[in-house]
Protein backbone atom coordinates (compact mmCIF):
# COMPACT_ATOMS: atom_id res chain seq x y z
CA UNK A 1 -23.44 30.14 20.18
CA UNK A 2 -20.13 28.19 19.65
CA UNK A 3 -19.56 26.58 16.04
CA UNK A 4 -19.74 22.43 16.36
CA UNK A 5 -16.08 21.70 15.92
CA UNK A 6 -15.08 18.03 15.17
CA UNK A 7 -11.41 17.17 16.22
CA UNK A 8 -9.22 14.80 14.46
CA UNK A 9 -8.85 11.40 16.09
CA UNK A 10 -5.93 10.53 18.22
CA UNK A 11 -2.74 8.78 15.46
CA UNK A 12 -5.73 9.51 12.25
CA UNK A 13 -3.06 11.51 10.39
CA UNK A 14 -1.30 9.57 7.84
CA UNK A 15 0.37 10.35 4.79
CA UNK A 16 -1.39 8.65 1.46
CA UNK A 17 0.69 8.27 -2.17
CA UNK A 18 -0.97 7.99 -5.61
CA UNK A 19 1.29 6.55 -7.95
CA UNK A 20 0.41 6.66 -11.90
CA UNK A 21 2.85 4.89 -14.31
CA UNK A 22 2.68 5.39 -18.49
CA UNK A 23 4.11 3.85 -20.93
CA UNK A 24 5.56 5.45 -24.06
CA UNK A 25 4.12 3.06 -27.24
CA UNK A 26 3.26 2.63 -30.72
CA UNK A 27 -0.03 1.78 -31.48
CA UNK A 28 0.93 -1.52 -32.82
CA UNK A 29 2.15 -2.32 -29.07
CA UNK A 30 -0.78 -0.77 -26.61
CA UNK A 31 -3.25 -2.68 -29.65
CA UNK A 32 -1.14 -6.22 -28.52
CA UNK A 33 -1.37 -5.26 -24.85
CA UNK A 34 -5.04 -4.60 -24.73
CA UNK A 35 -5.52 -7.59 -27.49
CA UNK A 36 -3.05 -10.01 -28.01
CA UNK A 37 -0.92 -10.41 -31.59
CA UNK A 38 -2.65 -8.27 -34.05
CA UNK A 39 -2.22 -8.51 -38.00
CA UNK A 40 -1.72 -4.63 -39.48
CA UNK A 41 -0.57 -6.10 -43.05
CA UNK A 42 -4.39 -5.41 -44.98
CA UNK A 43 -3.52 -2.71 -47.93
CA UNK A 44 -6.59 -0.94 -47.17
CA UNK A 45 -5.79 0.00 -43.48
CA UNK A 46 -4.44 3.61 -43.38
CA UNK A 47 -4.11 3.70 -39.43
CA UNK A 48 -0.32 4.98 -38.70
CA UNK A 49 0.52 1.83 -35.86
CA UNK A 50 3.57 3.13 -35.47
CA UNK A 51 2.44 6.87 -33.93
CA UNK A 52 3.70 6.66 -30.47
CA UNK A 53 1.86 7.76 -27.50
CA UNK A 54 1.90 7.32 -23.79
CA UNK A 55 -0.63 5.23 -22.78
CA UNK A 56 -2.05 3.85 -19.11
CA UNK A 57 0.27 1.11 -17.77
CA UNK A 58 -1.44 0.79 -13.99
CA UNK A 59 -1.30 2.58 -10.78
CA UNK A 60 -0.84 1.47 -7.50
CA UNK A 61 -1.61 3.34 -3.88
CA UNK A 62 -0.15 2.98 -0.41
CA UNK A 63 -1.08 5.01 2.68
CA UNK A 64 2.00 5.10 5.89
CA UNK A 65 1.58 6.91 9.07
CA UNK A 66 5.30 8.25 9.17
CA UNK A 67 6.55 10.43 6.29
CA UNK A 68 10.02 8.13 6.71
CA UNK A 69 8.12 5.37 6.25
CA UNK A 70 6.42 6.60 2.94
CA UNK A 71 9.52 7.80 1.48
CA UNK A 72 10.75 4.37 1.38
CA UNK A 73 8.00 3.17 0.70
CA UNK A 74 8.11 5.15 -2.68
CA UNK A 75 11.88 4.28 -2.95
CA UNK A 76 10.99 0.51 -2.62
CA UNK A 77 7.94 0.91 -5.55
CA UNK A 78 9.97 2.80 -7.68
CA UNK A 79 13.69 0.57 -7.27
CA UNK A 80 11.81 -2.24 -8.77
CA UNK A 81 10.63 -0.78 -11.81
CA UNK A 82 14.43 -0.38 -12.67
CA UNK A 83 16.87 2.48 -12.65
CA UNK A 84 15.53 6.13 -12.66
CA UNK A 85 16.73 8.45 -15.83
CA UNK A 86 15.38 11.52 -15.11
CA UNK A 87 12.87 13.66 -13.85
CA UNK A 88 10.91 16.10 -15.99
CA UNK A 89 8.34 18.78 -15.12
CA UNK A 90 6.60 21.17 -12.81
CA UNK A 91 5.53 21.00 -9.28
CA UNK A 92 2.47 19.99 -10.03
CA UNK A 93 3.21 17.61 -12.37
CA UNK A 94 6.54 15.50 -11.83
CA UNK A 95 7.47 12.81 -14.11
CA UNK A 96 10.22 10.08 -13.34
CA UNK A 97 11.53 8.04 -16.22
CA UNK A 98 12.66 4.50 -16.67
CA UNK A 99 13.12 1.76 -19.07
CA UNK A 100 11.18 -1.74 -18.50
CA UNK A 101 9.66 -4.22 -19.61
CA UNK A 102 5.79 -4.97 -19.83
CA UNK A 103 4.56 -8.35 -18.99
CA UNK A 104 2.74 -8.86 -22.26
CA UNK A 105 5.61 -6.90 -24.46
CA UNK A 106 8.72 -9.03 -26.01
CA UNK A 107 11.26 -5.22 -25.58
CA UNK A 108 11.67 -2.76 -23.43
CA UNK A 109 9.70 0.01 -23.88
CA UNK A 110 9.82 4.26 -21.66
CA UNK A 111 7.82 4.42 -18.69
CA UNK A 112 6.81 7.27 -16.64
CA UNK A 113 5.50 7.44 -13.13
CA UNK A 114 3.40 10.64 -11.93
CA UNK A 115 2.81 10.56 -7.99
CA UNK A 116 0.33 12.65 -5.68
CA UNK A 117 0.98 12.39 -1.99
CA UNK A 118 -1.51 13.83 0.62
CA UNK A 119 -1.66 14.26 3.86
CA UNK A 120 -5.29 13.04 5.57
CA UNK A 121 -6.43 12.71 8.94
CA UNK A 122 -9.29 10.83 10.47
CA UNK A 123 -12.22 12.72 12.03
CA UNK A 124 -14.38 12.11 14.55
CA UNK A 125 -17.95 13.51 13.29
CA UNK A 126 -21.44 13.89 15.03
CA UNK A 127 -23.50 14.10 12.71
CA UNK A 128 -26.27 15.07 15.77
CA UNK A 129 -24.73 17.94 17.32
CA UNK A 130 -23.74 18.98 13.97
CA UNK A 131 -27.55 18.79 12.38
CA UNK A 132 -28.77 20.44 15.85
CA UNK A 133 -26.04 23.44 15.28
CA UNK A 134 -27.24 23.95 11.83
CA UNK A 135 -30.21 23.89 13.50
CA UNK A 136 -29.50 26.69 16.07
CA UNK A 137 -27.90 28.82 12.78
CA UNK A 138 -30.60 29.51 10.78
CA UNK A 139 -32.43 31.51 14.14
């Protein structure tokens, strides 16, 4: 008995990116993001506003069929965020750093983008011959 084999469709291979960005902020700042102007001034408030912590700016996702392609593509995404500083980390987690600006923010404020690329392929599946095989294995 041969094992059902499903093949990968003809040009169903592309290369998919993953891009998470952070931003580095006080409190304070993610509180006016999420909320608008806040007032910290009451005397009995002990929360420290101005602890800083990176918090969930967005992500965005692309998929390209050539790894070329993709690579600019990445380039492009990361060009407009503003000039690179550095990158930090290990190979499974790679950080690239940049300064700029959030939309609801009045300064400039550290940002850090994460990325996961993968590459994926489209199969062609039976689901028929493959119930029948599992079928035909359990003889």
């Amino acid at each position: 008995m041969t094992i059902y084999n499903p093949q990968a469709e003809d040009r169903g291979y592309f290369y998919h990116v993953k891009i998470y960005e952070e931003m580095l902020l006080t409190y304070e700042q993610h509180l006016e993001i999420k909320h608008g102007q806040i007032n910290t001034g009451d005397p009995d408030d002990d929360t420290d506003y101005e602890a800083m912590k990176w918090y969930r700016g967005g992500s965005v996702s692309f998929a390209e069929k050539e790894w070329e392609k993709l690579v600019s593509g990445i380039r492009r995404h990361l060009a407009m965020k503003g000039p690179l500083l550095e990158q930090t980390g290990d190979f499974n987690n790679k950080y690239f750093y940049y300064y700029a600006r959030d939309y609801t923010l009045q300064q400039t404020v550290l940002h850090r983008a994460c990325m996961y690329i993968s590459h994926e392929a489209t199969i062609k599946f039976d689901i028929d011959k493959f119930a029948s095989h599992m079928v035909l294995a359990k003889r």
